[in-house]
Structures are given as structure tokens and as C-alpha cells.
Protein backbone atom coordinates (compact mmCIF):
# COMPACT_ATOMS: atom_id res chain seq x y z
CA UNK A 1 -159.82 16.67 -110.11
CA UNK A 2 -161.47 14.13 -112.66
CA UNK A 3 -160.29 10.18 -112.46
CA UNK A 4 -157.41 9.60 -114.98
CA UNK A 5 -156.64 13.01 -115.04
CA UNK A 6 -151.92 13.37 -114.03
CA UNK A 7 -151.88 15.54 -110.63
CA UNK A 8 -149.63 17.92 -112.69
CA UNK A 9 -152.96 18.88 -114.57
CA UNK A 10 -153.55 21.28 -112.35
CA UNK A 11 -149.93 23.24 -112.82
CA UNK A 12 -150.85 24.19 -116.48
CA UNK A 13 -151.74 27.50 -116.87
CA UNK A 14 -155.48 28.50 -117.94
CA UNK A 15 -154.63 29.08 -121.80
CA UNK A 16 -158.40 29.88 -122.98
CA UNK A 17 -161.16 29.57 -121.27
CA UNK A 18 -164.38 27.27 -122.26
CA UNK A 19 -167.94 28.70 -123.46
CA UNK A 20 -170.42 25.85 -123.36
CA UNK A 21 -172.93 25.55 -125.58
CA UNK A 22 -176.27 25.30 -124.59
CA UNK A 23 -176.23 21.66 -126.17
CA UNK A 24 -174.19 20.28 -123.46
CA UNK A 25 -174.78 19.86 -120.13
CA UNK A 26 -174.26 22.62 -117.73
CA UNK A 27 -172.36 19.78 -115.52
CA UNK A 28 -169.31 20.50 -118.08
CA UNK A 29 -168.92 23.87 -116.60
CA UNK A 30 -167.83 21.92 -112.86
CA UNK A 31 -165.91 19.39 -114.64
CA UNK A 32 -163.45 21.66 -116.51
CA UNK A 33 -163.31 24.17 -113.39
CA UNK A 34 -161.73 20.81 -111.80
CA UNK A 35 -159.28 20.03 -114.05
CA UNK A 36 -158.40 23.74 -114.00
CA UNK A 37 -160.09 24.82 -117.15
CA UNK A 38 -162.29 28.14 -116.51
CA UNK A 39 -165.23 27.49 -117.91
CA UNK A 40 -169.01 28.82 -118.26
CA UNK A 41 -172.36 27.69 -119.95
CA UNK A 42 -174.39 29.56 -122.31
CA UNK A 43 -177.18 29.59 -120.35
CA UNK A 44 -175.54 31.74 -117.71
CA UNK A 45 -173.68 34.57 -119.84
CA UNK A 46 -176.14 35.02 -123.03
CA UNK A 47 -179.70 34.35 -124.57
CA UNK A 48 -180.80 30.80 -124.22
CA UNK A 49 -182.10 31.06 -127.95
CA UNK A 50 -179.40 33.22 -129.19
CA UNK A 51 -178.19 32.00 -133.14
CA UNK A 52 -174.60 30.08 -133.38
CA UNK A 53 -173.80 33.24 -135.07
CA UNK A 54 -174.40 34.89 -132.00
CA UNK A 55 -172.78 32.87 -129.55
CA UNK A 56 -169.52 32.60 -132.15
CA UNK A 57 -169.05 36.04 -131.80
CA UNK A 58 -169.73 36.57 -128.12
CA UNK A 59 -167.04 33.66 -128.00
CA UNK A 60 -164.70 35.86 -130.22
CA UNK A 61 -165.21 39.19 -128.63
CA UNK A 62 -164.61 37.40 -125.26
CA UNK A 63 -161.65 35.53 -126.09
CA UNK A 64 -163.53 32.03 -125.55
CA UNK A 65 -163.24 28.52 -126.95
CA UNK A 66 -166.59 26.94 -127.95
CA UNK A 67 -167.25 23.50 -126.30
CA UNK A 68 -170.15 21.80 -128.27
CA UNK A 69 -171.47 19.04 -130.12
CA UNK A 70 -172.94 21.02 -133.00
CA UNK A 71 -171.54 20.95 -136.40
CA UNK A 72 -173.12 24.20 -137.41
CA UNK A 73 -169.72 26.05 -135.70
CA UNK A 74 -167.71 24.37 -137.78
CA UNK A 75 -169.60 25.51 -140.64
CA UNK A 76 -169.45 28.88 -139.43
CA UNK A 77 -165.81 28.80 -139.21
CA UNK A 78 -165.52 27.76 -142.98
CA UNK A 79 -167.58 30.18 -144.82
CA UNK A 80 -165.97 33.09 -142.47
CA UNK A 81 -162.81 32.37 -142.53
CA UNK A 82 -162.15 33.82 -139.27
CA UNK A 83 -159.24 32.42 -136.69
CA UNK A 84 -161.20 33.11 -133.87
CA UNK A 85 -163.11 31.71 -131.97
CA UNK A 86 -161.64 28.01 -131.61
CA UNK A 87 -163.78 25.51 -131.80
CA UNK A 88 -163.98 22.32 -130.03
CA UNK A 89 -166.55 19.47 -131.12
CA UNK A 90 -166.99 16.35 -129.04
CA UNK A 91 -168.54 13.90 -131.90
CA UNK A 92 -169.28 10.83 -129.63
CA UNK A 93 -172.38 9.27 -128.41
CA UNK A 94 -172.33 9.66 -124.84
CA UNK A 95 -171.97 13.14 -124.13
CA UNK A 96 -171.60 12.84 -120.34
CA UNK A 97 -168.62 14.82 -118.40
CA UNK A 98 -167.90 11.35 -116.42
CA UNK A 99 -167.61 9.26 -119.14
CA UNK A 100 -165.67 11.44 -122.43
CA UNK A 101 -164.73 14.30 -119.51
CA UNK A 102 -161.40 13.40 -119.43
CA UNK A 103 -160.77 12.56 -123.38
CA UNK A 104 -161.82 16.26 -123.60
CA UNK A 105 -159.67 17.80 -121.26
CA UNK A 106 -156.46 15.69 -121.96
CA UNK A 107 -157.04 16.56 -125.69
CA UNK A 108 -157.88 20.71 -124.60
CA UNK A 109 -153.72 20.81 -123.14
CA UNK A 110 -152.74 18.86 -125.87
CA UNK A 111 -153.76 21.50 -128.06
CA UNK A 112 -153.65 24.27 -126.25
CA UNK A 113 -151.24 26.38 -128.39
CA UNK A 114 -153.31 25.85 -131.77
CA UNK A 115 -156.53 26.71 -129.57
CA UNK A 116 -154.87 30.36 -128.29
CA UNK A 117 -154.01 30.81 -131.93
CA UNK A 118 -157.17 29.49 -134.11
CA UNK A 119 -158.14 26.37 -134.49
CA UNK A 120 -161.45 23.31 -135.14
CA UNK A 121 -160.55 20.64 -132.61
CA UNK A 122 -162.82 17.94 -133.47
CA UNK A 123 -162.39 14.82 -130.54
CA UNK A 124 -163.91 11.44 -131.52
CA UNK A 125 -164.19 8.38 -129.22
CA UNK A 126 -161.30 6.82 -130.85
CA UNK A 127 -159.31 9.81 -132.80
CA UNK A 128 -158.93 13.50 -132.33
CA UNK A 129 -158.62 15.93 -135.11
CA UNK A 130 -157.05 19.56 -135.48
CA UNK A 131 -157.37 22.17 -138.27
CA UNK A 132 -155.73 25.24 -137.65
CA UNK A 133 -157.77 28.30 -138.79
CA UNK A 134 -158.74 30.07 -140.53
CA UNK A 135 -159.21 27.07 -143.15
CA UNK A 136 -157.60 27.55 -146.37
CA UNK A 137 -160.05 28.47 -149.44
CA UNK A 138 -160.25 25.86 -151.99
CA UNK A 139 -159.57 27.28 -155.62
């Protein structure tokens, strides 16, 4: 289990399961298996130069959450309007599971109802944001 991370982490039930993007690291996929998150990268279910269109609705059909770092999902989710998939964007500098790991996954259970229902969780070295999709169309 990561450092920092209550024992009772691993009692919550798996509530979606992670896609990660080819962006990140494949050494996320490990690191949310631990902190009982299931979890798999792009590289090892889909195209390695497959469109974020693509992998957005691979994510959907497969009931996944996108892990990434690329703001072109987010952009996706506006101009679709979709619920589904949920996003979640890690927008800090050091992308490394041992160093923001645990941010991630603390922020992933709190959240974990808006991410089974639809949402943009966007996690920030020193804030975390959540919109719940789909986003509401501006007049």
C-alpha cells in the first residue's frame, strides 16, 4: 500500500476502475492496484497512437475513468456534453506515482460517487477541483 495512504484504504470497494493515458507513466498502473484501485495503461488495452477521441470512448464503452495530464479530455467533455467517461487530470509538475501518488488516490475516494456518476476531477498540487458532467451549456 502507498506511504500516507489509512490501512482502511484497502476496505473501499473498487467504484471505477482507472484507464491511463499513455502520457503517464505505466508505473501508475502498480500504484493504484496497491491502494486497491484496478487500474490499466493505454499502452496495454488499445493503439499507442489512438486519438483522445478514441481512447474517451473506449473509456466510456468500458466503464473507465481517464487518468491523465492532458487537457484535450477536458475539452472533449465540453463540446460533447457527455457524462461519461470521468475524467481525472493531475495538473502538477512532477508527475511521478511516489511523489503526487497518494494526492491522487486520496482525492479518487473522495470523489468516488461524482466519478461513478460523471464528472472532470481536476487535482492540483495545492487544490482539487470537481465539475459534475455533463457541463452545463452556456446561453
Amino acid at each position: 500500500m502507498p506511504r500516507g495512504l489509512p490501512k482502511s484504504a484497502k476496505l473501499l470497494s473498487l467504484a471505477h476502475k482507472a484507464l491511463v493515458d499513455m502520457n503517464l507513466s505505466p508505473r501508475w498502473v502498480p500504484f493504484l492496484l496497491d491502494a486497491a484501485h484496478e487500474a490499466v495503461h493505454w499502452s496495454t488495452v488499445g493503439k499507442v497512437g489512438a486519438t483522445d477521441s478514441e481512447i474517451m470512448a473506449f473509456a466510456a464503452v468500458n466503464d473507465y475513468v481517464v487518468l491523465t495530464d492532458d487537457l484535450d479530455f477536458a475539452a472533449i467533455l465540453a463540446s460533447t456534453h457527455h457524462k461519461k467517461p470521468s475524467v481525472v487530470q493531475i495538473r502538477t509538475e512532477d508527475l511521478d506515482p511516489n511523489v503526487i501518488g497518494t494526492q491522487i488516490v486520496a482525492a479518487l475516494q473522495r470523489a468516488q460517487k461524482e466519478l461513478e456518476a460523471g464528472a472532470l476531477l481536476t487535482i492540483e498540487a495545492d487544490r482539487t477541483r470537481l465539475r459534475v458532467l455533463p457541463f452545463a451549456i452556456e446561453p
